[in-house]
N, C-alpha and C. Protein backbone atom coordinates (compact mmCIF):
# COMPACT_ATOMS: atom_id res chain seq x y z
N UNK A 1 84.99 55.43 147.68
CA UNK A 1 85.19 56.67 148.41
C UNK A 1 86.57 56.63 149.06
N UNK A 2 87.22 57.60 148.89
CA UNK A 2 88.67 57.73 149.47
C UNK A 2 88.46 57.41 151.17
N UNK A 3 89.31 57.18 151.68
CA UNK A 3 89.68 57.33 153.13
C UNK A 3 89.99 58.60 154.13
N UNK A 4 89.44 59.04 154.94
CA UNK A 4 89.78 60.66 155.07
C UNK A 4 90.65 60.12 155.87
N UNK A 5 91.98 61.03 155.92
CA UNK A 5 92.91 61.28 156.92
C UNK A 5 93.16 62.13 157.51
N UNK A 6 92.77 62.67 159.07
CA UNK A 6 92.68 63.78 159.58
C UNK A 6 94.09 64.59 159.47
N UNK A 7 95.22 64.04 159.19
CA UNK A 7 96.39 64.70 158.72
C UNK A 7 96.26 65.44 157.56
N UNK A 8 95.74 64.76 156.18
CA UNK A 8 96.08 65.52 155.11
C UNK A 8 95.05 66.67 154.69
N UNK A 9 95.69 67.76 155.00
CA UNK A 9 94.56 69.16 154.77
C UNK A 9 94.28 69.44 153.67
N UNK A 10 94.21 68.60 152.73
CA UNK A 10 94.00 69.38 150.70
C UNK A 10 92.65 68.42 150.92
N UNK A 11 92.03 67.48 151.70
CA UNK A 11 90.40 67.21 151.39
C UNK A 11 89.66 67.69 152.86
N UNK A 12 88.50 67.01 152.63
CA UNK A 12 87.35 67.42 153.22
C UNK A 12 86.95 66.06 154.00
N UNK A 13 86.30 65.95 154.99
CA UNK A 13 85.81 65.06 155.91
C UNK A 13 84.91 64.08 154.31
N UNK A 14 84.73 64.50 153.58
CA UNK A 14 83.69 64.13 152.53
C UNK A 14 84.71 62.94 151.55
N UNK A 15 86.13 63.42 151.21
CA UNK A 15 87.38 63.23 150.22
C UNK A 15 86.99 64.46 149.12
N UNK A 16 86.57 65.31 149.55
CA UNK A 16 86.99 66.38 148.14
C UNK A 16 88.31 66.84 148.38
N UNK A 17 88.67 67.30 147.52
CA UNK A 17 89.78 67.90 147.71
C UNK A 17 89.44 69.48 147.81
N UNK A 18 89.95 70.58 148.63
CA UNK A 18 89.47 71.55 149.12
C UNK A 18 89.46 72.35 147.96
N UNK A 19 90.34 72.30 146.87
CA UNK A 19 89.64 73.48 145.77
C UNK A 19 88.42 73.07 144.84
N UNK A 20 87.82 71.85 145.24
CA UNK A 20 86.94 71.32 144.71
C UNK A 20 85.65 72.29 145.02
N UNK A 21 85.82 72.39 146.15
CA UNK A 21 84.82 72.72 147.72
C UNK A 21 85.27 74.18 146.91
N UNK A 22 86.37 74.92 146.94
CA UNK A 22 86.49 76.60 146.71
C UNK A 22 86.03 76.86 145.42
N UNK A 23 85.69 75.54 144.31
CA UNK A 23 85.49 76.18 143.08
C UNK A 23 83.75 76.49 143.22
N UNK A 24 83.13 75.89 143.96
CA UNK A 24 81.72 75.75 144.26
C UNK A 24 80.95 77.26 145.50
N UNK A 25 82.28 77.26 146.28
CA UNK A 25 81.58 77.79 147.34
C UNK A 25 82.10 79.95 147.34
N UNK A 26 83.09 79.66 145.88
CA UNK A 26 84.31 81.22 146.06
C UNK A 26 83.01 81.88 145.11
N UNK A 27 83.17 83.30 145.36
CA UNK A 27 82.42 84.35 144.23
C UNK A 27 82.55 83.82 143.16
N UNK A 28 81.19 84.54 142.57
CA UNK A 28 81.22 84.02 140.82
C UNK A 28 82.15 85.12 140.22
N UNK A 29 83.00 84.18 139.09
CA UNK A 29 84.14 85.19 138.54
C UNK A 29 82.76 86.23 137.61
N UNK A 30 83.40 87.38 137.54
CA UNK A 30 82.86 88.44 137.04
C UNK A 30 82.43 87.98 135.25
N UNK A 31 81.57 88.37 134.76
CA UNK A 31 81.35 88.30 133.46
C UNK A 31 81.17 89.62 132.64
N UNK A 32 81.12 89.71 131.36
CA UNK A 32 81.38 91.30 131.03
C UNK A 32 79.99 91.95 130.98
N UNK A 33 79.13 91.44 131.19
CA UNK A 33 77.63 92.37 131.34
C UNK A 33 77.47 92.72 132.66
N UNK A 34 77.99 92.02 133.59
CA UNK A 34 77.81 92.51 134.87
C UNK A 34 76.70 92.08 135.44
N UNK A 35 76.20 91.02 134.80
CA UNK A 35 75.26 90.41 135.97
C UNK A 35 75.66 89.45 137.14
N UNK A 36 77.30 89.05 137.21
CA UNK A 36 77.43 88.62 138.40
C UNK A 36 78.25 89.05 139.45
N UNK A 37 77.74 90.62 139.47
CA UNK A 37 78.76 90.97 140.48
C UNK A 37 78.30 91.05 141.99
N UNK A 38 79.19 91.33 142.65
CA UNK A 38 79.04 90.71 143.90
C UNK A 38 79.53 91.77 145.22
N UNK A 39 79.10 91.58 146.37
CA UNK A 39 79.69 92.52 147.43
C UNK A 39 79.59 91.78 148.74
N UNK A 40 80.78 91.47 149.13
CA UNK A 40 81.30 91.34 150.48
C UNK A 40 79.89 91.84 151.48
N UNK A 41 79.51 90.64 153.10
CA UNK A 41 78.98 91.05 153.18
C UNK A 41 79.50 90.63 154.73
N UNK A 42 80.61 90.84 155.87
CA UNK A 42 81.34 90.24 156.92
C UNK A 42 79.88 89.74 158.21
N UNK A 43 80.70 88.73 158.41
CA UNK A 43 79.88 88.27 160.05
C UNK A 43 79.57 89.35 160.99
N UNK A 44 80.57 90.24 160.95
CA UNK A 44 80.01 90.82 162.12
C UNK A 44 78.87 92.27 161.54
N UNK A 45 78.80 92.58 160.12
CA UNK A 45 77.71 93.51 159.72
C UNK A 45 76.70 92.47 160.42
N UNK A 46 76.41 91.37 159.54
CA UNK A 46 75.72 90.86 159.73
C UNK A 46 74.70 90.23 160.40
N UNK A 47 75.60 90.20 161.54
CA UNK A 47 74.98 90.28 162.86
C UNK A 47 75.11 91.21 164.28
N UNK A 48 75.57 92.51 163.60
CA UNK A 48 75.16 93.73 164.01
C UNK A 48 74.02 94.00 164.64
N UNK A 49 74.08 94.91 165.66
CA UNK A 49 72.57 95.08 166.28
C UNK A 49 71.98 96.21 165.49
N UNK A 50 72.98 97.38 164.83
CA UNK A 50 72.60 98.04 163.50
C UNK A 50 71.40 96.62 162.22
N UNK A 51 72.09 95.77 161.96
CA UNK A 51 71.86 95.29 160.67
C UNK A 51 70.53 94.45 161.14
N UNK A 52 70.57 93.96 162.34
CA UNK A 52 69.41 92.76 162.82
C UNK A 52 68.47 93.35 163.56
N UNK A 53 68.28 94.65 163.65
CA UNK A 53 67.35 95.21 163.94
C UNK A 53 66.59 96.63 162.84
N UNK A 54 66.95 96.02 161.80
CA UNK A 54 66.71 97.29 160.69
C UNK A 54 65.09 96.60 160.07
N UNK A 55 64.09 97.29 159.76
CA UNK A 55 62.82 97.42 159.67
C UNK A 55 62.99 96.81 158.08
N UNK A 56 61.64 96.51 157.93
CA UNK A 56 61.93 95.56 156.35
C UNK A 56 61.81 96.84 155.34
N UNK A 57 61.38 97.90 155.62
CA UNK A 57 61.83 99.23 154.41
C UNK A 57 63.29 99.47 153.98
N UNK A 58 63.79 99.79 155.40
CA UNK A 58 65.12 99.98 155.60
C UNK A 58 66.19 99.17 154.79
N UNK A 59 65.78 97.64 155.48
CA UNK A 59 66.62 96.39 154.46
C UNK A 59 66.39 96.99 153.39
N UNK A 60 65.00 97.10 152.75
CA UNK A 60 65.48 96.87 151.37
C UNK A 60 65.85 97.89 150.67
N UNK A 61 65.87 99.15 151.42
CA UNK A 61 66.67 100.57 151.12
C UNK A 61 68.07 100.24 150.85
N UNK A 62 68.65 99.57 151.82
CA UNK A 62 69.91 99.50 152.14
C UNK A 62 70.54 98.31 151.00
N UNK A 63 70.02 97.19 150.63
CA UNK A 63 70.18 97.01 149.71
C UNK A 63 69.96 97.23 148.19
N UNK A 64 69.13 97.94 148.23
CA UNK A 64 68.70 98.78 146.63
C UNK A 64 70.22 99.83 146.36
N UNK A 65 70.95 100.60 147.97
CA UNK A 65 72.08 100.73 147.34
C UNK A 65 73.35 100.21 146.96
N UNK A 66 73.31 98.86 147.81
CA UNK A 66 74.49 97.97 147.60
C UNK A 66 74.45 97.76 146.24
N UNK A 67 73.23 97.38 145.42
CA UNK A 67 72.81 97.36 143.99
C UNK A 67 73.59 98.39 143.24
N UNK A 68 73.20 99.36 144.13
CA UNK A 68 73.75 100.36 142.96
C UNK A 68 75.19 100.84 142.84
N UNK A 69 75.78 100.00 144.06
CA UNK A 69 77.11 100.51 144.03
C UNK A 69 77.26 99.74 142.92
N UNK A 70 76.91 98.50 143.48
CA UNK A 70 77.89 97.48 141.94
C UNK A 70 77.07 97.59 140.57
N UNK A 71 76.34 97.96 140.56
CA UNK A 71 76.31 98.56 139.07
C UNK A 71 77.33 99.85 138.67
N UNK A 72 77.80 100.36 139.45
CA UNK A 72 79.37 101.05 139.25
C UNK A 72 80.42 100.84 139.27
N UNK A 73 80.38 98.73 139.44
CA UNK A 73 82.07 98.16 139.55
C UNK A 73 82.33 98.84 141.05
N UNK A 74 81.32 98.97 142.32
CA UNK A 74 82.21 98.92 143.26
C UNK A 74 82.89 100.71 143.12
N UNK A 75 82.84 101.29 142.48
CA UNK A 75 84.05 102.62 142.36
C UNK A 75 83.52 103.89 142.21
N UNK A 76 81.89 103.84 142.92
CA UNK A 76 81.78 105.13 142.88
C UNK A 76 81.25 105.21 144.39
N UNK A 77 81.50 104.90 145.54
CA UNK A 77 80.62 104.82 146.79
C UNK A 77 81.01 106.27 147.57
N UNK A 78 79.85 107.01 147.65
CA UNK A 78 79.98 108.32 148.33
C UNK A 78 79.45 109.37 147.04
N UNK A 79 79.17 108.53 146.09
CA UNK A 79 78.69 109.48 144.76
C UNK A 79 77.24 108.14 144.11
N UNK A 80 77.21 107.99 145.14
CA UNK A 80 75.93 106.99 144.55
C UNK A 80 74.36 107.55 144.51
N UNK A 81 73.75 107.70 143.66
CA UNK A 81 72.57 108.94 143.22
C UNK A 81 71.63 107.07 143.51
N UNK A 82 70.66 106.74 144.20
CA UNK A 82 69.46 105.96 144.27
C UNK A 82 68.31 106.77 144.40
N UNK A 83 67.27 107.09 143.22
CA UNK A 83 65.90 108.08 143.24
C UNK A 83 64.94 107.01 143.77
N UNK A 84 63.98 108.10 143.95
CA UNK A 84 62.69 107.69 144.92
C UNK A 84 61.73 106.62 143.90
N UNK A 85 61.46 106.97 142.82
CA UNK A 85 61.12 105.41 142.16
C UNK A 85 61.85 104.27 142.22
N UNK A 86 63.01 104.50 142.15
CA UNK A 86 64.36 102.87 142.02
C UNK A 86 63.85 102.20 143.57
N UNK A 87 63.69 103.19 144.66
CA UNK A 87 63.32 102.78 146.08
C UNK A 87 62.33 102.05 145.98
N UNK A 88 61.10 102.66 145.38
CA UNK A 88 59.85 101.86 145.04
C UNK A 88 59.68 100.90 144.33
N UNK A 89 60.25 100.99 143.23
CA UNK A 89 60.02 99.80 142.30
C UNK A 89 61.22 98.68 143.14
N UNK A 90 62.09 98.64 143.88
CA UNK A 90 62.68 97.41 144.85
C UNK A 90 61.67 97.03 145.84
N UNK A 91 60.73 97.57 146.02
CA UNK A 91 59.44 97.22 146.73
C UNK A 91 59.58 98.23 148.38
N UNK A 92 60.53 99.22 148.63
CA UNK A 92 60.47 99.83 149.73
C UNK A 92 59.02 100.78 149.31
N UNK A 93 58.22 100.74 150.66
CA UNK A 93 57.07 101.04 151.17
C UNK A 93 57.37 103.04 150.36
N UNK A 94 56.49 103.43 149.31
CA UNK A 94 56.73 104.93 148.71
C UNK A 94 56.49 106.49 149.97
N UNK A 95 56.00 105.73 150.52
CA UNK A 95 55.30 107.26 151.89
C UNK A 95 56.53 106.55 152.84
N UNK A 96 57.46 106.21 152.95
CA UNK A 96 58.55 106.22 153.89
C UNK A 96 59.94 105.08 153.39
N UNK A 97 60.16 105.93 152.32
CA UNK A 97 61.70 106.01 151.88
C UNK A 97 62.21 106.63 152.76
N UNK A 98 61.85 107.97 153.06
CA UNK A 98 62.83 109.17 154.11
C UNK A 98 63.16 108.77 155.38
N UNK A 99 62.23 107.73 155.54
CA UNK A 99 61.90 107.04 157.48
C UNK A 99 62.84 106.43 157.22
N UNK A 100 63.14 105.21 156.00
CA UNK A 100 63.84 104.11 155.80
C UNK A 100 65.46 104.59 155.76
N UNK A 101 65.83 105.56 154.79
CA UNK A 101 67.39 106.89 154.82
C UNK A 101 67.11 107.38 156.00
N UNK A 102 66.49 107.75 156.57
CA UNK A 102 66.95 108.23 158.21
C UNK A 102 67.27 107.11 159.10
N UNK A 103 66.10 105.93 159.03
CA UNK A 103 66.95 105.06 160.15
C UNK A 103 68.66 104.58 159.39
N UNK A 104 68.84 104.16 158.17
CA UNK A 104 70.22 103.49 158.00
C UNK A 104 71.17 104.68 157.95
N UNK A 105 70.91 105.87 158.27
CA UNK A 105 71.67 106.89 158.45
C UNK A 105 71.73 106.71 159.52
N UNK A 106 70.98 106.76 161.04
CA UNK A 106 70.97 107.03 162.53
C UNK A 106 71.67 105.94 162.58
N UNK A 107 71.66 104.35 162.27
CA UNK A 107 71.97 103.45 162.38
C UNK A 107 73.55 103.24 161.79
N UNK A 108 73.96 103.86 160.68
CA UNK A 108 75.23 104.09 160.76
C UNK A 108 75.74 103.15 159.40
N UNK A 109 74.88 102.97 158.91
CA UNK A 109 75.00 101.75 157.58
C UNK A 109 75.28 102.84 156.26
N UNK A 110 74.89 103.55 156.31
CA UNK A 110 75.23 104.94 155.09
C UNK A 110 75.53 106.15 155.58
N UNK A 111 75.62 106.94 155.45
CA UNK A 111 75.74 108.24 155.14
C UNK A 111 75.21 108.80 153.95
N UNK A 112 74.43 109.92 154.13
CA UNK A 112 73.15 110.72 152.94
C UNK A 112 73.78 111.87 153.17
N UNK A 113 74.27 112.17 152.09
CA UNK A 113 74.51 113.87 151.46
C UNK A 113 73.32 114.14 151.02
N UNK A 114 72.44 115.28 151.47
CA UNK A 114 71.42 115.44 151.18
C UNK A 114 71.39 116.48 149.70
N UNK A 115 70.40 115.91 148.89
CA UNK A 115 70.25 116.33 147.94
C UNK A 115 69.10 118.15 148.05
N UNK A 116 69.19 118.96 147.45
CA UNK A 116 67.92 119.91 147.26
C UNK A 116 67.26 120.07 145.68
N UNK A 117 66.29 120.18 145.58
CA UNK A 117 65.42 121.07 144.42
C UNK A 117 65.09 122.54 144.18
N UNK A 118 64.89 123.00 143.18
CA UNK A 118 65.02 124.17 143.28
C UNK A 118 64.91 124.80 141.86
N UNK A 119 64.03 125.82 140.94
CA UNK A 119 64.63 126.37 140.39
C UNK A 119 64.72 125.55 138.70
N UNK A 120 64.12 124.32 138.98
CA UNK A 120 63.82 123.57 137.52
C UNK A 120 65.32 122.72 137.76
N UNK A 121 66.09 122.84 138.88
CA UNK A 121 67.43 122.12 138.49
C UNK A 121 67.49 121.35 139.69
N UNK A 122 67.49 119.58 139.75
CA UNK A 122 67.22 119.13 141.32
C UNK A 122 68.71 118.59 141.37
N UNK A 123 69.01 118.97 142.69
CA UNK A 123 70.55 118.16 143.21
C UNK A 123 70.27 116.75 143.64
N UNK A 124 70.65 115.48 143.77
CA UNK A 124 69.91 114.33 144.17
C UNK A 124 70.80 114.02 145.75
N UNK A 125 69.58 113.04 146.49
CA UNK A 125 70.95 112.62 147.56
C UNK A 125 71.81 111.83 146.72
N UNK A 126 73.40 111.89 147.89
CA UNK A 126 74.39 111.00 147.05
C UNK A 126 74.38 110.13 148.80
N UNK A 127 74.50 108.86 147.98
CA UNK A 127 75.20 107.72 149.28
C UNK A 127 76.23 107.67 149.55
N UNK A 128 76.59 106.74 150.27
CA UNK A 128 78.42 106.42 150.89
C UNK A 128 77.77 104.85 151.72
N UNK A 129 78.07 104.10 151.60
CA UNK A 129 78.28 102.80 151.73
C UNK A 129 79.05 103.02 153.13
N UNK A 130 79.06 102.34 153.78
CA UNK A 130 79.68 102.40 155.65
C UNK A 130 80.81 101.75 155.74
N UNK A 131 80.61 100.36 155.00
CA UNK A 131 81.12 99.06 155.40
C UNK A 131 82.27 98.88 154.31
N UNK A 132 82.08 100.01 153.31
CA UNK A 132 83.41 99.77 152.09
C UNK A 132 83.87 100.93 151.84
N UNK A 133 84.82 101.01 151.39
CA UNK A 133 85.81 102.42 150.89
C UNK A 133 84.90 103.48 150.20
N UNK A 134 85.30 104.59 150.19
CA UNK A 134 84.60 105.31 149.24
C UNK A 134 85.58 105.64 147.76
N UNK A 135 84.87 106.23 147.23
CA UNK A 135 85.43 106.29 145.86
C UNK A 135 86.65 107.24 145.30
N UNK A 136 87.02 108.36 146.69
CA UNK A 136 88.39 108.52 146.79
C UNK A 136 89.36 107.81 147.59
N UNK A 137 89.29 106.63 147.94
CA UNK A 137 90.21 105.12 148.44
C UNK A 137 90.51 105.65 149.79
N UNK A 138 89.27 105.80 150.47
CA UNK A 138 89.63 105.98 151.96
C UNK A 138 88.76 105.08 152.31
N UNK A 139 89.51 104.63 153.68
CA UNK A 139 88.94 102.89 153.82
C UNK A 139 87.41 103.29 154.39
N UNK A 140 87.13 102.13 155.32
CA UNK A 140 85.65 102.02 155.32
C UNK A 140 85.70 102.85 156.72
N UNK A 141 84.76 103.46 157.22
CA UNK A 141 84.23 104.06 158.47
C UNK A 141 83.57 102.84 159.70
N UNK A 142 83.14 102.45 159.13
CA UNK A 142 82.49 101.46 160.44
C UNK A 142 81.71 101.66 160.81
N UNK A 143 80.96 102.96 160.94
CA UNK A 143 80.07 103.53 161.48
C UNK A 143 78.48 102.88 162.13
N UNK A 144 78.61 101.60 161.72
CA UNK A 144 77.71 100.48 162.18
C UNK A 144 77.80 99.88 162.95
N UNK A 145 78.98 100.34 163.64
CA UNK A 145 79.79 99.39 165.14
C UNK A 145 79.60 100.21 166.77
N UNK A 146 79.35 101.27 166.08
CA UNK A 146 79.21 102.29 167.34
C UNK A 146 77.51 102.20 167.84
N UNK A 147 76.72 101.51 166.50
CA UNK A 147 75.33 101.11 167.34
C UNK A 147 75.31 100.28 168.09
N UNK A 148 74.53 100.50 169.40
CA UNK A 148 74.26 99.67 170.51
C UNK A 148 72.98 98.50 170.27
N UNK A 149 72.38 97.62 171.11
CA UNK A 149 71.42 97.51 171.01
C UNK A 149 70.59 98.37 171.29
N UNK A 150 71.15 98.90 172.68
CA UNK A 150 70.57 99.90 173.26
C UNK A 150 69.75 101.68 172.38
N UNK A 151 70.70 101.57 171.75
CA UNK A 151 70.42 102.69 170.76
C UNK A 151 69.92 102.80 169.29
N UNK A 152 69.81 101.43 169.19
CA UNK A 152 68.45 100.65 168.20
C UNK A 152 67.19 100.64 168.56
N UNK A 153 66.95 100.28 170.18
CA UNK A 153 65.99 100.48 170.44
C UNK A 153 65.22 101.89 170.77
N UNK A 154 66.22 102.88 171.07
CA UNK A 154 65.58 103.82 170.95
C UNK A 154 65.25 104.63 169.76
N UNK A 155 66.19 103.98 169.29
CA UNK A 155 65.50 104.46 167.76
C UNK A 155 63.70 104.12 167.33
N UNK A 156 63.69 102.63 167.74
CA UNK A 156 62.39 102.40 167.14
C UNK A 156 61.03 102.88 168.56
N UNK A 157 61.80 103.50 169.19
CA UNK A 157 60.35 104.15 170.64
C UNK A 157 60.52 105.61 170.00
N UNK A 158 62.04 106.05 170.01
CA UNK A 158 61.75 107.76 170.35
C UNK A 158 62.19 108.78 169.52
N UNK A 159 63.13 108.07 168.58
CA UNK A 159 63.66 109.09 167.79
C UNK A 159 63.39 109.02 166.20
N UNK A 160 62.73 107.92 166.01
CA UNK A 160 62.05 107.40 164.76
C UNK A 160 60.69 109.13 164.05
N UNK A 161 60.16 109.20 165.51
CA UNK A 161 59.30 110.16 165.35
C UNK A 161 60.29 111.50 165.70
N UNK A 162 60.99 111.82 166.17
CA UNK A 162 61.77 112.74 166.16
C UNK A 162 62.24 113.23 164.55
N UNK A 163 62.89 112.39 164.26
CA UNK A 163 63.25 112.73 162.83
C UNK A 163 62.01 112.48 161.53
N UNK A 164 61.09 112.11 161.75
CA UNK A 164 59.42 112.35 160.94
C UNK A 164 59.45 113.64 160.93
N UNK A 165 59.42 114.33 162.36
CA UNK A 165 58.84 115.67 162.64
C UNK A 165 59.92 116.91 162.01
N UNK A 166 60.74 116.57 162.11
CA UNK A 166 62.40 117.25 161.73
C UNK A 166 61.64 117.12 160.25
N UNK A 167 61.46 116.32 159.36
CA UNK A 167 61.13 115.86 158.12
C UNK A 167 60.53 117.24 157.63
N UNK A 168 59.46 117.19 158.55
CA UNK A 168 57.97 117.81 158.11
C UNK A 168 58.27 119.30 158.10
N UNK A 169 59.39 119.70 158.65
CA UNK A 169 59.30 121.15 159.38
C UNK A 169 60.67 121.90 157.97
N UNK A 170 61.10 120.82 157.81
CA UNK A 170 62.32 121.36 157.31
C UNK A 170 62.11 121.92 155.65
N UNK A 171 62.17 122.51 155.30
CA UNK A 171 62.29 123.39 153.93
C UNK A 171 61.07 122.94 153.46
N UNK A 172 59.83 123.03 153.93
CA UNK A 172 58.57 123.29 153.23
C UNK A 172 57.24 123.87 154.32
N UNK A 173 57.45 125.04 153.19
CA UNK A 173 56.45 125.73 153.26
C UNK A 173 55.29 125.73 153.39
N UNK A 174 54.35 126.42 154.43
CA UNK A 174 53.09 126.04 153.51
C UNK A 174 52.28 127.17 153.28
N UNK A 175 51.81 126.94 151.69
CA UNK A 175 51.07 127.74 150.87
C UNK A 175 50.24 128.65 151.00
N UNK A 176 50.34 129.76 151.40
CA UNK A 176 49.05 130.38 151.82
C UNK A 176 47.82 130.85 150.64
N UNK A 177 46.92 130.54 150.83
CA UNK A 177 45.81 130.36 149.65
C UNK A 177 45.50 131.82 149.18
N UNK A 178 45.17 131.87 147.90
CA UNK A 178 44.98 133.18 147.24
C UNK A 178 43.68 134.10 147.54
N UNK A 179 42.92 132.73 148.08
CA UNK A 179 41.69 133.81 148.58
C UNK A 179 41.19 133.57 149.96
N UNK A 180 41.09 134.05 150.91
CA UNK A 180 40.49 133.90 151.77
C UNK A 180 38.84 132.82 151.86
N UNK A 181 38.90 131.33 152.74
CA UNK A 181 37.74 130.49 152.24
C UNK A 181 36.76 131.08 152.94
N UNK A 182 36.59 131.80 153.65
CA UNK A 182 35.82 131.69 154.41
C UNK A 182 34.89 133.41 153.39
N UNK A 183 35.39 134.09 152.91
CA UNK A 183 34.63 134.81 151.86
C UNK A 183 34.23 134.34 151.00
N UNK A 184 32.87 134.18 150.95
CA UNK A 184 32.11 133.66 149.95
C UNK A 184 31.37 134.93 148.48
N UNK A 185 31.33 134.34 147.78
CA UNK A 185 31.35 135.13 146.55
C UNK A 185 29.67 135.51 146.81
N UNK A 186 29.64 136.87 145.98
CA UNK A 186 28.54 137.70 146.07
C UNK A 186 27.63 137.01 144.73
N UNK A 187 26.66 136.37 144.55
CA UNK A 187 25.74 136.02 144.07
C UNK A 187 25.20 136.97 143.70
């Protein structure tokens, strides 16, 4: 075993030599199918009071779109289409996808262009990624930095159900029945 010398900076307390250590520990170089691509993920998202207080739907909302950015090489963020099966089949809970896009929206981790239906022709939501550029090369927003703890927690007492109810009210109707139930048919 070599001798470490706290002078010479090309090894490691170990004797590696430090690109030994970078060939092991750097991103996997890209391959052409694209199964090893990869996305930046900084200390301080990470330990965000946004990111460490996000509900296990949410997580895995929020990563089902990091997925999908890089299945676009990274170059389409702010035009990212994730449907309500892709949510499900990543294992987010199916009766509260919308709970899960509202909190990482309130929380500041995405932004949701909301999609509508209509007419046999459906518009889908599109994402935007917080923490990386969007896909016309404007840098990242941050928008995950302006959460408090404080305003995490009210998310999960008071405004969680606020935006349920907003949910429920907003562009659906309800049906009014063709016959009156309470007239019963003449025998």
């Amino acid at each position: 075993m070599a001798e470490f010398n706290p002078r010479d900076r090309s090894r490691t307390s170990a004797g590696k030599t430090r690109s030994l250590v970078r060939k092991h520990t750097a991103p996997p170089s890209g391959g052409d199918d694209g199964s090893l691509r990869w996305q930046w993920l900084t200390i301080q998202l990470l330990e965000s009071p946004a990111f460490t207080s996000l509900s296990t739907n949410a997580s895995r909302a929020f990563f089902r779109i990091i997925i999908e950015h890089n299945a676009h090489a990274a170059l389409a963020n702010g035009r990212l289409v994730v449907t309500h099966p892709q949510f499900v089949s990543y294992g987010v809970t199916g009766e509260y996808v919308a709970d899960a896009l509202d909190e990482l929206d309130y929380k500041g981790l995405i932004k949701v262009r909301r999609g509508r239906a209509g007419s046999g022709v459906a518009h889908p939501n599109l994402f935007t990624l917080t923490f990386v550029g969007d896909h016309e090369g404007a840098p990242p927003t941050n928008d995950w930095r302006r959460c408090t703890a404080e305003k995490c927690r009210k998310w999960s007492e008071i405004d969680r159900k606020l935006a349920a109810e907003k949910r429920g009210r907003v562009g659906r109707k309800k049906k009014t029945p063709l016959r009156d139930p309470e007239i019963r048919r003449a025998s």
